[in-house]
PDBML (XML) file of the C-alpha atoms, coordinates in Angstrom:
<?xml version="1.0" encoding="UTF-8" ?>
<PDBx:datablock datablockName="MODEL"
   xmlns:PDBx="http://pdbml.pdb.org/schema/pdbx-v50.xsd"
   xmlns:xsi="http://www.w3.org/2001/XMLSchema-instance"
   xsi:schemaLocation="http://pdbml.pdb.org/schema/pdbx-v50.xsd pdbx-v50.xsd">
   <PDBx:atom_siteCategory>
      <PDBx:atom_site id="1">
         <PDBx:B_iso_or_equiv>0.00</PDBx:B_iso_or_equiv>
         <PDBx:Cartn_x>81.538</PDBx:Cartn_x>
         <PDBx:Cartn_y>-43.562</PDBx:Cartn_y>
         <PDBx:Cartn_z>-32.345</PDBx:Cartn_z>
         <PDBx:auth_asym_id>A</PDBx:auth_asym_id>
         <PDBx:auth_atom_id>CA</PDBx:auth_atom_id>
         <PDBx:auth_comp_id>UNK</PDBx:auth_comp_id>
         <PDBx:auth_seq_id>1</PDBx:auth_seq_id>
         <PDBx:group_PDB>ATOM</PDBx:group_PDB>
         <PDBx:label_alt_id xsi:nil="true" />
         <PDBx:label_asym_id>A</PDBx:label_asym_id>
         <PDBx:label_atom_id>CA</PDBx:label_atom_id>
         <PDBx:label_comp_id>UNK</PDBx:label_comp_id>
         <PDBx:label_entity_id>1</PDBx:label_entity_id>
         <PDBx:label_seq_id>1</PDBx:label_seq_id>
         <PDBx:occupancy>1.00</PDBx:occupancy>
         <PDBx:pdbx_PDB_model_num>1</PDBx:pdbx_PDB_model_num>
         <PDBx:type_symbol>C</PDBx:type_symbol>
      </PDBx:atom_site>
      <PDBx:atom_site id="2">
         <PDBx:B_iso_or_equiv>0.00</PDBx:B_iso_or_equiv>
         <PDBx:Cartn_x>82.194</PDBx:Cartn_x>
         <PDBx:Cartn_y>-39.975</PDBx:Cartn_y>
         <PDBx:Cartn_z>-32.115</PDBx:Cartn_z>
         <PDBx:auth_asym_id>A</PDBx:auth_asym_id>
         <PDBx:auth_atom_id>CA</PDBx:auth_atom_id>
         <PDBx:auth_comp_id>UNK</PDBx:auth_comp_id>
         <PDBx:auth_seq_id>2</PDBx:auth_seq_id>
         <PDBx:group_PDB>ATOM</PDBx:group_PDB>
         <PDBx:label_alt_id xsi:nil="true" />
         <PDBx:label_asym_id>A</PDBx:label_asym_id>
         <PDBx:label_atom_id>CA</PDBx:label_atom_id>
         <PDBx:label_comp_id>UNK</PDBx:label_comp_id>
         <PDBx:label_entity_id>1</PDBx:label_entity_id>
         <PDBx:label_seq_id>2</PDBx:label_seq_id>
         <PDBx:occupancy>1.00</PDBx:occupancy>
         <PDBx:pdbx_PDB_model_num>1</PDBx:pdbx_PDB_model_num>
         <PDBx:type_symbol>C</PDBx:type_symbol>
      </PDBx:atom_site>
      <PDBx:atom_site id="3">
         <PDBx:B_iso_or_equiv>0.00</PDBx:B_iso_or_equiv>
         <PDBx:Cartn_x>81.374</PDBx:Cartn_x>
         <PDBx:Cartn_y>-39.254</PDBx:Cartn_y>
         <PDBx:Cartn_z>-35.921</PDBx:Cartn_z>
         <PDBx:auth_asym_id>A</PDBx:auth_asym_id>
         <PDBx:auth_atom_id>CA</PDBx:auth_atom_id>
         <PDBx:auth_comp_id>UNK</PDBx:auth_comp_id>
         <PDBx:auth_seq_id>3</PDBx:auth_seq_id>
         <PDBx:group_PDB>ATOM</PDBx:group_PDB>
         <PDBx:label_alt_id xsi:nil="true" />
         <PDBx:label_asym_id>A</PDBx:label_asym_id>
         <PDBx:label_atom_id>CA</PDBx:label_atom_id>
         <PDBx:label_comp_id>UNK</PDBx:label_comp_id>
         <PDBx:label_entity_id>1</PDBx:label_entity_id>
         <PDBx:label_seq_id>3</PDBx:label_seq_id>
         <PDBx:occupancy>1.00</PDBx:occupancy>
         <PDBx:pdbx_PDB_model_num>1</PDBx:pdbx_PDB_model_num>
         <PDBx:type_symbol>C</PDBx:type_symbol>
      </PDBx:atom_site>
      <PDBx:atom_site id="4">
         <PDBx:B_iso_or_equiv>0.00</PDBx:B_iso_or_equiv>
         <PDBx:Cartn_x>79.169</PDBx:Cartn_x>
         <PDBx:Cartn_y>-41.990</PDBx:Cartn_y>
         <PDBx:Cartn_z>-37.116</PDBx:Cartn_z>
         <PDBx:auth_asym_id>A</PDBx:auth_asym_id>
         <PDBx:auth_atom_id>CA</PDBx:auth_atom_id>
         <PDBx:auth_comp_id>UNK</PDBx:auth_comp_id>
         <PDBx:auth_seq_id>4</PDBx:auth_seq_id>
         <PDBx:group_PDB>ATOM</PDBx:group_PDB>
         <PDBx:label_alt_id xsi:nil="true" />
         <PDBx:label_asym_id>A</PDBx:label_asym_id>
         <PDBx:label_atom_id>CA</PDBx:label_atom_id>
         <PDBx:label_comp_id>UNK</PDBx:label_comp_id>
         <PDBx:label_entity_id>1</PDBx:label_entity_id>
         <PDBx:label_seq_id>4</PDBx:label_seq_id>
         <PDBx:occupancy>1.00</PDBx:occupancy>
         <PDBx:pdbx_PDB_model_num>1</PDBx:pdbx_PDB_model_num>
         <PDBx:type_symbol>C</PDBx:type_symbol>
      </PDBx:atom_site>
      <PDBx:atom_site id="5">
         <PDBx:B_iso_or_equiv>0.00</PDBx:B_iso_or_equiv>
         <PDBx:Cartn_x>77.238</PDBx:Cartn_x>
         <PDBx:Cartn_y>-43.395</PDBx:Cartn_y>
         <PDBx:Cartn_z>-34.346</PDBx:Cartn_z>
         <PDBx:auth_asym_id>A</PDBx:auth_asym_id>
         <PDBx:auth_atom_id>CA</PDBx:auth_atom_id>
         <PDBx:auth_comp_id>UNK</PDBx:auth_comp_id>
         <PDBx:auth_seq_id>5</PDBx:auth_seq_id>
         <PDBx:group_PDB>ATOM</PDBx:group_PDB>
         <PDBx:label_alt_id xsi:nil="true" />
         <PDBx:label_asym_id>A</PDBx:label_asym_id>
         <PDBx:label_atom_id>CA</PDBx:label_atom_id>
         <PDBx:label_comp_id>UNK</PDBx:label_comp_id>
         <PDBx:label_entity_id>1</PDBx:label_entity_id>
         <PDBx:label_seq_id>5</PDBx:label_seq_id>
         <PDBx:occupancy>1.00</PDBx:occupancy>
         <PDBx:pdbx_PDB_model_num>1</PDBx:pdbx_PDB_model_num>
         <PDBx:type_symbol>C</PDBx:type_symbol>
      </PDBx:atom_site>
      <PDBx:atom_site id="6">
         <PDBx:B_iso_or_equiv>0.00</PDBx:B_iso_or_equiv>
         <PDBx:Cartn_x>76.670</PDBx:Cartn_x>
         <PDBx:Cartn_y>-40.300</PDBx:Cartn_y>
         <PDBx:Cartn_z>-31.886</PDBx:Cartn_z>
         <PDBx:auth_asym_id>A</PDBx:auth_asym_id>
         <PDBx:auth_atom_id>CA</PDBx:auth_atom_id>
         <PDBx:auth_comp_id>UNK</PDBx:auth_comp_id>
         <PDBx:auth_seq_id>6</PDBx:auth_seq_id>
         <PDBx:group_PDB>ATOM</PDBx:group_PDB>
         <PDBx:label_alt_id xsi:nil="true" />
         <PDBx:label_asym_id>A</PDBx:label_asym_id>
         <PDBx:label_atom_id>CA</PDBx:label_atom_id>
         <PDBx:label_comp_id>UNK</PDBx:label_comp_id>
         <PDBx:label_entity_id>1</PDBx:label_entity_id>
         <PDBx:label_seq_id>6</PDBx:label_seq_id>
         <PDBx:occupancy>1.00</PDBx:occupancy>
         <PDBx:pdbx_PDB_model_num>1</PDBx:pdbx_PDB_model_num>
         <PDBx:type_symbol>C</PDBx:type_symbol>
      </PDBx:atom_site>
      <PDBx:atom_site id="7">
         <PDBx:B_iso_or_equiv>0.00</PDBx:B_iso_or_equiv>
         <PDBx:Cartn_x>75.121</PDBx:Cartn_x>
         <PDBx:Cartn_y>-37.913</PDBx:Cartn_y>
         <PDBx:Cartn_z>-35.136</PDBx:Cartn_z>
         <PDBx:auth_asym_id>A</PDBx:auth_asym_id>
         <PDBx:auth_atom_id>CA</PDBx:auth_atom_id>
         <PDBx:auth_comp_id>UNK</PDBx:auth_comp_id>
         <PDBx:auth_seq_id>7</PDBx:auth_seq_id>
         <PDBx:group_PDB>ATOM</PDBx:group_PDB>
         <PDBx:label_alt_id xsi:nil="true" />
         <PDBx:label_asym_id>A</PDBx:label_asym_id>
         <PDBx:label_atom_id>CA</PDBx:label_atom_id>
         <PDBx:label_comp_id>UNK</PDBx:label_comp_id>
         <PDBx:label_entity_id>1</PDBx:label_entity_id>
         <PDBx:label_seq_id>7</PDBx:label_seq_id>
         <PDBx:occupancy>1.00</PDBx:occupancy>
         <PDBx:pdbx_PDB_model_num>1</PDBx:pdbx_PDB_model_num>
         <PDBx:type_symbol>C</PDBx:type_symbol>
      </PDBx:atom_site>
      <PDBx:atom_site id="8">
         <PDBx:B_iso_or_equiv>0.00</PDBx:B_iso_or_equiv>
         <PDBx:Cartn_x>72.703</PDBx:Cartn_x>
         <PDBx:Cartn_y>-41.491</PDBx:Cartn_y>
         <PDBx:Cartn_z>-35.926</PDBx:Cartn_z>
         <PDBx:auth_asym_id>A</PDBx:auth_asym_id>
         <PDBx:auth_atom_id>CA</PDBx:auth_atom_id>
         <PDBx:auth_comp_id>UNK</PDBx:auth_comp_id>
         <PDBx:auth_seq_id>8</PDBx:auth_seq_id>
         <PDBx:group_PDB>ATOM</PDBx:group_PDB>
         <PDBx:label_alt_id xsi:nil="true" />
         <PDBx:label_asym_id>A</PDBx:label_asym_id>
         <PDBx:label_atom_id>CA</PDBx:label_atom_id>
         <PDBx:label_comp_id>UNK</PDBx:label_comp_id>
         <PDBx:label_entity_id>1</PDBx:label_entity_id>
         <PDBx:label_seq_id>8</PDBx:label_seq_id>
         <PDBx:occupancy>1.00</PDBx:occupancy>
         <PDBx:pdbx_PDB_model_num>1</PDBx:pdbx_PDB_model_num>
         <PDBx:type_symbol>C</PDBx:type_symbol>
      </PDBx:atom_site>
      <PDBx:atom_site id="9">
         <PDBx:B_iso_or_equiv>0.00</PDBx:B_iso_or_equiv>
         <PDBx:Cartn_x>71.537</PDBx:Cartn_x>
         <PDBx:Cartn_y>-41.501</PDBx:Cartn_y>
         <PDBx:Cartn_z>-32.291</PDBx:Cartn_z>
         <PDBx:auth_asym_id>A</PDBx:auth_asym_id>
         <PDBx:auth_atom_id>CA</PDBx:auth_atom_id>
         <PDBx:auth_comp_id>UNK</PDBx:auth_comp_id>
         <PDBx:auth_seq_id>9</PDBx:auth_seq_id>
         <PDBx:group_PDB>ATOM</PDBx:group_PDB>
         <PDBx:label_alt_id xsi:nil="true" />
         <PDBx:label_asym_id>A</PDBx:label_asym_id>
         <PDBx:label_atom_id>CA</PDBx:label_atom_id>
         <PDBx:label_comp_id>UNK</PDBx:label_comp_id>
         <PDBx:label_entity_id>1</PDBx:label_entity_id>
         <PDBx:label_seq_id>9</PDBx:label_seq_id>
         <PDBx:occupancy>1.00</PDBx:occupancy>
         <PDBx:pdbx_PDB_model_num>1</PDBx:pdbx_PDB_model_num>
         <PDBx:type_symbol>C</PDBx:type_symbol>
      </PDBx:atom_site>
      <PDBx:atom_site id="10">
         <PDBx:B_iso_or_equiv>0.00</PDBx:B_iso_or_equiv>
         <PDBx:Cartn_x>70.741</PDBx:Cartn_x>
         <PDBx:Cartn_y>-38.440</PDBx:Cartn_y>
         <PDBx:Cartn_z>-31.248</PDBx:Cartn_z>
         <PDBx:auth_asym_id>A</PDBx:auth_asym_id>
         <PDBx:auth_atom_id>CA</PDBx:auth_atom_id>
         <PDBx:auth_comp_id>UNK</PDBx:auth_comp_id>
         <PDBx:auth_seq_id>10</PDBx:auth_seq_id>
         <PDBx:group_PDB>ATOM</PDBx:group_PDB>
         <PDBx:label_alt_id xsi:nil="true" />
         <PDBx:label_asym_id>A</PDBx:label_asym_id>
         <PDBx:label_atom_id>CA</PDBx:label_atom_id>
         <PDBx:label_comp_id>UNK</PDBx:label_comp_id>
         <PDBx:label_entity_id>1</PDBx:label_entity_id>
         <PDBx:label_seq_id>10</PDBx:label_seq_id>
         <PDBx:occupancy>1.00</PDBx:occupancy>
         <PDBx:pdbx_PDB_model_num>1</PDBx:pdbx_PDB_model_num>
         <PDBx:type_symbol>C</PDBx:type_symbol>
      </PDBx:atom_site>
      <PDBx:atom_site id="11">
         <PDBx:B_iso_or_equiv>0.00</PDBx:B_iso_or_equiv>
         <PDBx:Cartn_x>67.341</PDBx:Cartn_x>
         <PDBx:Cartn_y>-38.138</PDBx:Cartn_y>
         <PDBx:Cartn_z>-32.093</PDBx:Cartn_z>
         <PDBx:auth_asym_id>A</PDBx:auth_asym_id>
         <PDBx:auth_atom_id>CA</PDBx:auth_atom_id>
         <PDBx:auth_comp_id>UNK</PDBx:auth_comp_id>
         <PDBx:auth_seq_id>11</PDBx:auth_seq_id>
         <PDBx:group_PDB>ATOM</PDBx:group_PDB>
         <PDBx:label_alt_id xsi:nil="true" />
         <PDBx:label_asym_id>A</PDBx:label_asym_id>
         <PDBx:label_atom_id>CA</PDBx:label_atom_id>
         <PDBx:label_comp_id>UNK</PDBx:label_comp_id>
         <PDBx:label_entity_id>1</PDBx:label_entity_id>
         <PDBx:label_seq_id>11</PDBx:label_seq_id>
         <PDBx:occupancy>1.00</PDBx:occupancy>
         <PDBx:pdbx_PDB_model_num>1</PDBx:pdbx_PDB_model_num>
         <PDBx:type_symbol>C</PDBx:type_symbol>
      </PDBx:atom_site>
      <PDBx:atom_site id="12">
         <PDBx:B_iso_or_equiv>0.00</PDBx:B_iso_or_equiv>
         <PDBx:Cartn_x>66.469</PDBx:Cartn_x>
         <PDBx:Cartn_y>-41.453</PDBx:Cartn_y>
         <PDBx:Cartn_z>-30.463</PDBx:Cartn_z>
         <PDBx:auth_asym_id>A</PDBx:auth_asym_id>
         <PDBx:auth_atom_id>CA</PDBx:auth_atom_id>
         <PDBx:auth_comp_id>UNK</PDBx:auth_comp_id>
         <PDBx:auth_seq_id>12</PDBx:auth_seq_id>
         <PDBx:group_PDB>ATOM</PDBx:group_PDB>
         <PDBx:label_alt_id xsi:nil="true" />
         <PDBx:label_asym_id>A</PDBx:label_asym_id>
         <PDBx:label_atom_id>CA</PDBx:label_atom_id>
         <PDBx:label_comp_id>UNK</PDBx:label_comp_id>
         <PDBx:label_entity_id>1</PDBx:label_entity_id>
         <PDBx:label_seq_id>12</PDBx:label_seq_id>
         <PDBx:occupancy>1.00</PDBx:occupancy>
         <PDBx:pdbx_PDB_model_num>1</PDBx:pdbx_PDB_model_num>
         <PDBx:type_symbol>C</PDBx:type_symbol>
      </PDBx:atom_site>
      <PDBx:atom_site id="13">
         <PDBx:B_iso_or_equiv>0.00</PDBx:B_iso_or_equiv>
         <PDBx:Cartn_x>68.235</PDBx:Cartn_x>
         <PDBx:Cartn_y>-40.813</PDBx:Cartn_y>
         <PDBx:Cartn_z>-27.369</PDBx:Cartn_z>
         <PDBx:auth_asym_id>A</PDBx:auth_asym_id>
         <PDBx:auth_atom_id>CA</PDBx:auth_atom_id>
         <PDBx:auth_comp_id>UNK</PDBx:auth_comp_id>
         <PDBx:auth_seq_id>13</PDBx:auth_seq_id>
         <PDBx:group_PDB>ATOM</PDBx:group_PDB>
         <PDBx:label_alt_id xsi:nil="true" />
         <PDBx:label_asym_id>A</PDBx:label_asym_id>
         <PDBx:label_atom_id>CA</PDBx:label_atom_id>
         <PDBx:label_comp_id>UNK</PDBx:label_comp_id>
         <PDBx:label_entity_id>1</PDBx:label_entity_id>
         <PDBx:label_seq_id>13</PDBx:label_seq_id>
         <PDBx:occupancy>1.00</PDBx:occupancy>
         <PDBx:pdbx_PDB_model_num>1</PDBx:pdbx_PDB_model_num>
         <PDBx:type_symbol>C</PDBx:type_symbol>
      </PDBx:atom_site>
      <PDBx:atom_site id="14">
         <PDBx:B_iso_or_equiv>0.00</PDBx:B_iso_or_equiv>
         <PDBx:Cartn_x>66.521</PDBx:Cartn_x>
         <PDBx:Cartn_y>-36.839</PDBx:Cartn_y>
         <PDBx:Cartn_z>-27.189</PDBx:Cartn_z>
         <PDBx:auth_asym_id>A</PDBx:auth_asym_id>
         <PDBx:auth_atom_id>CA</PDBx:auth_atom_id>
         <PDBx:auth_comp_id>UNK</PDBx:auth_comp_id>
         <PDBx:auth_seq_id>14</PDBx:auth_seq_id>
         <PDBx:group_PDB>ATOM</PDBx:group_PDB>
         <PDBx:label_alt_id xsi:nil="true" />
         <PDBx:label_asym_id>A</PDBx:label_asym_id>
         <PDBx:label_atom_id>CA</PDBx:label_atom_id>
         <PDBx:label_comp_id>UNK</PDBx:label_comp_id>
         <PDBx:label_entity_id>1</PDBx:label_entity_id>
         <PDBx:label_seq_id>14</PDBx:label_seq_id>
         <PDBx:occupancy>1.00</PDBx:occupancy>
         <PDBx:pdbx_PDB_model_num>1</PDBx:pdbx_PDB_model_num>
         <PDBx:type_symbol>C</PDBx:type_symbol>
      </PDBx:atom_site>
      <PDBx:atom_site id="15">
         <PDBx:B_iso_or_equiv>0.00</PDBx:B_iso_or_equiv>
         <PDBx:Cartn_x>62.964</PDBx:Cartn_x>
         <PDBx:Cartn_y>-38.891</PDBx:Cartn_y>
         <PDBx:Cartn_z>-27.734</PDBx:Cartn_z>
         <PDBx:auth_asym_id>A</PDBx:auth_asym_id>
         <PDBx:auth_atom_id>CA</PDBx:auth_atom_id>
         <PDBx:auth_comp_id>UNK</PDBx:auth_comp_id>
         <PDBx:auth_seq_id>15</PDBx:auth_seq_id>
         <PDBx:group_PDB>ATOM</PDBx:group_PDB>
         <PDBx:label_alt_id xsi:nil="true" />
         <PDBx:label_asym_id>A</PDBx:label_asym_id>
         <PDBx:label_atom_id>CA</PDBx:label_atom_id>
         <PDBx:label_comp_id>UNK</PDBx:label_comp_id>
         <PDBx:label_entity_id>1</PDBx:label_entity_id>
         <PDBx:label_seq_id>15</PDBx:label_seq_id>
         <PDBx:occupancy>1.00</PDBx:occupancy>
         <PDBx:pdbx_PDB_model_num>1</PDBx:pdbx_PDB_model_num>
         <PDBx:type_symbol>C</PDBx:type_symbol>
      </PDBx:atom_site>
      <PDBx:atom_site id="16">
         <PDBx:B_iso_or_equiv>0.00</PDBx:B_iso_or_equiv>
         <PDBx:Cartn_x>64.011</PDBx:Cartn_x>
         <PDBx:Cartn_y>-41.450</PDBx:Cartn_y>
         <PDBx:Cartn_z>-25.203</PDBx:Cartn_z>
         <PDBx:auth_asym_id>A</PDBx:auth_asym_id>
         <PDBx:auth_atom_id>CA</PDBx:auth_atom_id>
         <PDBx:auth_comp_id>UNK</PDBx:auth_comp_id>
         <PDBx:auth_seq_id>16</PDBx:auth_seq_id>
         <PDBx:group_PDB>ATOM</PDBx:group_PDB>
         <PDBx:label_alt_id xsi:nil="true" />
         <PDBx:label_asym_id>A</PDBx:label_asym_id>
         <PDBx:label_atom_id>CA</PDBx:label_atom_id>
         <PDBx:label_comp_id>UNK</PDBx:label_comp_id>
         <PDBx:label_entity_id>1</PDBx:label_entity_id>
         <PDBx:label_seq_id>16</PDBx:label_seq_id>
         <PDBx:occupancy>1.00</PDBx:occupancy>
         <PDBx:pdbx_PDB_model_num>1</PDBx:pdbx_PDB_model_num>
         <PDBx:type_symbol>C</PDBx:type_symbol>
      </PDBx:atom_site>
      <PDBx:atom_site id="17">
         <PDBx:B_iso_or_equiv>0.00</PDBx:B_iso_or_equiv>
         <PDBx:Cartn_x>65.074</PDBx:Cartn_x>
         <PDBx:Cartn_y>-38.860</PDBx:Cartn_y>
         <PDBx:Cartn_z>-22.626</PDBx:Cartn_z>
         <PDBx:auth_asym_id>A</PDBx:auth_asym_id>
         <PDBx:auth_atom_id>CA</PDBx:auth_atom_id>
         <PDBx:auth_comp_id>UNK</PDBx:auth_comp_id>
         <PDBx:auth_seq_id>17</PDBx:auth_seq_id>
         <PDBx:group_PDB>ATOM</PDBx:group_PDB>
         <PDBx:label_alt_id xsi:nil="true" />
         <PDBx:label_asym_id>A</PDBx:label_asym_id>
         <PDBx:label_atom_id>CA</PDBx:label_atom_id>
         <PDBx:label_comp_id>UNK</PDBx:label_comp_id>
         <PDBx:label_entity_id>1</PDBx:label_entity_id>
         <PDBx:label_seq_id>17</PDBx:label_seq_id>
         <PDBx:occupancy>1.00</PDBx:occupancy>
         <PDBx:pdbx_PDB_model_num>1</PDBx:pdbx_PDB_model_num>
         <PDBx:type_symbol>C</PDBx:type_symbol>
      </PDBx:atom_site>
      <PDBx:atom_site id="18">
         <PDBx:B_iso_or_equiv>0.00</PDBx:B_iso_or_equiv>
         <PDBx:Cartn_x>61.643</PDBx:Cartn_x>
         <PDBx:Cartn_y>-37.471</PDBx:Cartn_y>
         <PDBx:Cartn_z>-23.285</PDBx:Cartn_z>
         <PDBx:auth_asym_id>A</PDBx:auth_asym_id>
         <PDBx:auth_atom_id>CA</PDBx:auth_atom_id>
         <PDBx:auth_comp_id>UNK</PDBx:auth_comp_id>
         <PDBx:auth_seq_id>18</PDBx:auth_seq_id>
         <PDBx:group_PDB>ATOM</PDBx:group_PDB>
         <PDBx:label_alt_id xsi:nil="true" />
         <PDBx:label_asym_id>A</PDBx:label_asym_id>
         <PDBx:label_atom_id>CA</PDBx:label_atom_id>
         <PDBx:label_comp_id>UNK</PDBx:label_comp_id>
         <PDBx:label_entity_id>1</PDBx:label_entity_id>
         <PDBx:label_seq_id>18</PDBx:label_seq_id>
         <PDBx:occupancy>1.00</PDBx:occupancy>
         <PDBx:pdbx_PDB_model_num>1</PDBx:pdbx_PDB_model_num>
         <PDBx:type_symbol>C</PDBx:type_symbol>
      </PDBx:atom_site>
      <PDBx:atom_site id="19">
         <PDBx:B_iso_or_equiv>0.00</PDBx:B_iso_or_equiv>
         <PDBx:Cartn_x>58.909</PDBx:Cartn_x>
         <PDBx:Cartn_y>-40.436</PDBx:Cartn_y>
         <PDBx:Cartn_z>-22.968</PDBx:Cartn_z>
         <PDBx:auth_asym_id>A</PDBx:auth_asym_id>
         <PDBx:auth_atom_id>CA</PDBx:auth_atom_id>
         <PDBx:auth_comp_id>UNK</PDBx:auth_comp_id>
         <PDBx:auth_seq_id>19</PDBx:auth_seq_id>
         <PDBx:group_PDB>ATOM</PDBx:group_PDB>
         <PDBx:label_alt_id xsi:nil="true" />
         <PDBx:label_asym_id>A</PDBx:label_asym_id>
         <PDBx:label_atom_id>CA</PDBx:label_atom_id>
         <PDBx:label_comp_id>UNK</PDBx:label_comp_id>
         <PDBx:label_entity_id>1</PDBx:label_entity_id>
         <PDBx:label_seq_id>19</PDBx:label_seq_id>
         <PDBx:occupancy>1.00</PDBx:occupancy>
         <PDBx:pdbx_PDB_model_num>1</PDBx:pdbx_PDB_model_num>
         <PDBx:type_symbol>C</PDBx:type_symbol>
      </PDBx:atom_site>
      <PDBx:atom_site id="20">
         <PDBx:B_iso_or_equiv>0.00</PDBx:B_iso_or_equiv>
         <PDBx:Cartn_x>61.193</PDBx:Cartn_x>
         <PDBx:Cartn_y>-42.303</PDBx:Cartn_y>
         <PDBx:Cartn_z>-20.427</PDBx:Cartn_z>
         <PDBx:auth_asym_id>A</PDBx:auth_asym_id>
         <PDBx:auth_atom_id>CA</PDBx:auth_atom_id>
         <PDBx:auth_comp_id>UNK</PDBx:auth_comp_id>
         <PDBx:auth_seq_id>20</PDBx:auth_seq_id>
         <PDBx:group_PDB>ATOM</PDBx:group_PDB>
         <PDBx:label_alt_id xsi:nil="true" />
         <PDBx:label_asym_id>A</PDBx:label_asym_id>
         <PDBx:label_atom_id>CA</PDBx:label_atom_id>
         <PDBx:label_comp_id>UNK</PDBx:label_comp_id>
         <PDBx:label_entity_id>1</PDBx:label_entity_id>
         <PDBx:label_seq_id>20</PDBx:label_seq_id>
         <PDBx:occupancy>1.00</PDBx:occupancy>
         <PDBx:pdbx_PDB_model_num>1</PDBx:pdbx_PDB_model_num>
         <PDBx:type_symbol>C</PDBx:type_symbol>
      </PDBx:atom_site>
      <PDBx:atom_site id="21">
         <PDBx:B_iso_or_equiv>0.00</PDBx:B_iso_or_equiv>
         <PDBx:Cartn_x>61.463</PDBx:Cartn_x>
         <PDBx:Cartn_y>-39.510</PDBx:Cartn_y>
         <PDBx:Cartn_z>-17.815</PDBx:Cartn_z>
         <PDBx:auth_asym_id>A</PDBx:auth_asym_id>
         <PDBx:auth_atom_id>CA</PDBx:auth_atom_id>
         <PDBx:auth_comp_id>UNK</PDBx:auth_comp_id>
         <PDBx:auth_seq_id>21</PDBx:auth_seq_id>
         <PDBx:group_PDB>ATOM</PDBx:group_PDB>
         <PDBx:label_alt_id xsi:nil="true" />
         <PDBx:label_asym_id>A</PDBx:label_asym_id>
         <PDBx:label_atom_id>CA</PDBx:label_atom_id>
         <PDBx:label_comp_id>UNK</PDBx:label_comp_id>
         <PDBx:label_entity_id>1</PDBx:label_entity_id>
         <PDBx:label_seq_id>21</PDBx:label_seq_id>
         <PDBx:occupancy>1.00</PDBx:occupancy>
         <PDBx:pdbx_PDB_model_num>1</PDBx:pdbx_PDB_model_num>
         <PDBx:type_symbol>C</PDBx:type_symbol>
      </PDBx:atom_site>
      <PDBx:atom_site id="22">
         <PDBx:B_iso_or_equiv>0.00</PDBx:B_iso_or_equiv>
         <PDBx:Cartn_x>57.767</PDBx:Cartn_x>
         <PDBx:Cartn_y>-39.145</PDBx:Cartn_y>
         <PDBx:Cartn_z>-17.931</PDBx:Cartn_z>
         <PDBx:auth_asym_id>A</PDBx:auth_asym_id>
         <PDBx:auth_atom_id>CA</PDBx:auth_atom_id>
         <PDBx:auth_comp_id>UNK</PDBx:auth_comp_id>
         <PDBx:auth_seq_id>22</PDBx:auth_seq_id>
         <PDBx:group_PDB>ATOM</PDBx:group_PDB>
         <PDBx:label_alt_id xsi:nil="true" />
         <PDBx:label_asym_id>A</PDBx:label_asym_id>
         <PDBx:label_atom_id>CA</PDBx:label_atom_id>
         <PDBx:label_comp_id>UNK</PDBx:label_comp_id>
         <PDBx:label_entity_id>1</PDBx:label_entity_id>
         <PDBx:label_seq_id>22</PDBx:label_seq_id>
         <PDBx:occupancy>1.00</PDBx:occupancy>
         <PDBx:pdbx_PDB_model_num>1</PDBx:pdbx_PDB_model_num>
         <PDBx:type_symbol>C</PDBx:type_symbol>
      </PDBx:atom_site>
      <PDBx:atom_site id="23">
         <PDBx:B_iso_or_equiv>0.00</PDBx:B_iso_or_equiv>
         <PDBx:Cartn_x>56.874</PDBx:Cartn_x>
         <PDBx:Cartn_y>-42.854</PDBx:Cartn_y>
         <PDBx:Cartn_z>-17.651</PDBx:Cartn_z>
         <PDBx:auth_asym_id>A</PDBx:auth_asym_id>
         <PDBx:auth_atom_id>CA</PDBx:auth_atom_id>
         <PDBx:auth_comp_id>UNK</PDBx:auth_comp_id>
         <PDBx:auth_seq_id>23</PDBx:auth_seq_id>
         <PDBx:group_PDB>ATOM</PDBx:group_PDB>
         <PDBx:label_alt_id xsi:nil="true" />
         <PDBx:label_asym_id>A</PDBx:label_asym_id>
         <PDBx:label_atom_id>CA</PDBx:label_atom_id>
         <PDBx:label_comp_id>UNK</PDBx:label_comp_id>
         <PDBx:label_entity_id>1</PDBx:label_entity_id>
         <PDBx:label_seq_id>23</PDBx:label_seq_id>
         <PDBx:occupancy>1.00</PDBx:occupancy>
         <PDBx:pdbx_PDB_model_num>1</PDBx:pdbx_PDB_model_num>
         <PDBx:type_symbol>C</PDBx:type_symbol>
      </PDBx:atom_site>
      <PDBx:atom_site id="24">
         <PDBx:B_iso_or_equiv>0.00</PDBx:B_iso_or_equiv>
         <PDBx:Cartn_x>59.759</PDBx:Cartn_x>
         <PDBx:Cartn_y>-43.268</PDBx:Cartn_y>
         <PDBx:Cartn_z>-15.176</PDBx:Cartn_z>
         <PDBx:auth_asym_id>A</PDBx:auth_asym_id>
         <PDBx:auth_atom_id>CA</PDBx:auth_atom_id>
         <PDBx:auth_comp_id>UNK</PDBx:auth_comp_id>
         <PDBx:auth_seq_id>24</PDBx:auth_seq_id>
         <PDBx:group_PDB>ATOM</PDBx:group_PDB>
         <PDBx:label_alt_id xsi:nil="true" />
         <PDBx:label_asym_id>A</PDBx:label_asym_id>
         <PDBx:label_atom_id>CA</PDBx:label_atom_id>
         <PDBx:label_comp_id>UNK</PDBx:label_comp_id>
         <PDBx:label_entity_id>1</PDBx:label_entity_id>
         <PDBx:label_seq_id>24</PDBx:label_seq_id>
         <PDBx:occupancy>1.00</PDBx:occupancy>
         <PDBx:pdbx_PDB_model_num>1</PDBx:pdbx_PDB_model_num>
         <PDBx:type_symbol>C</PDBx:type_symbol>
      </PDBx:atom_site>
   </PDBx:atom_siteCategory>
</PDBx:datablock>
């Protein structure tokens, strides 16, 4: 998780944070 997964998802969870906050 702490190698692999967390590097894959970090742009997707930045852009998340971004549009979700806004439409939330």
């Amino acid at each position: 998780v702490k190698y692999i997964y967390m590097p894959a998802l970090r742009p997707a969870i930045m852009s998340a944070v971004q549009l979700a906050v806004g439409m939330g």
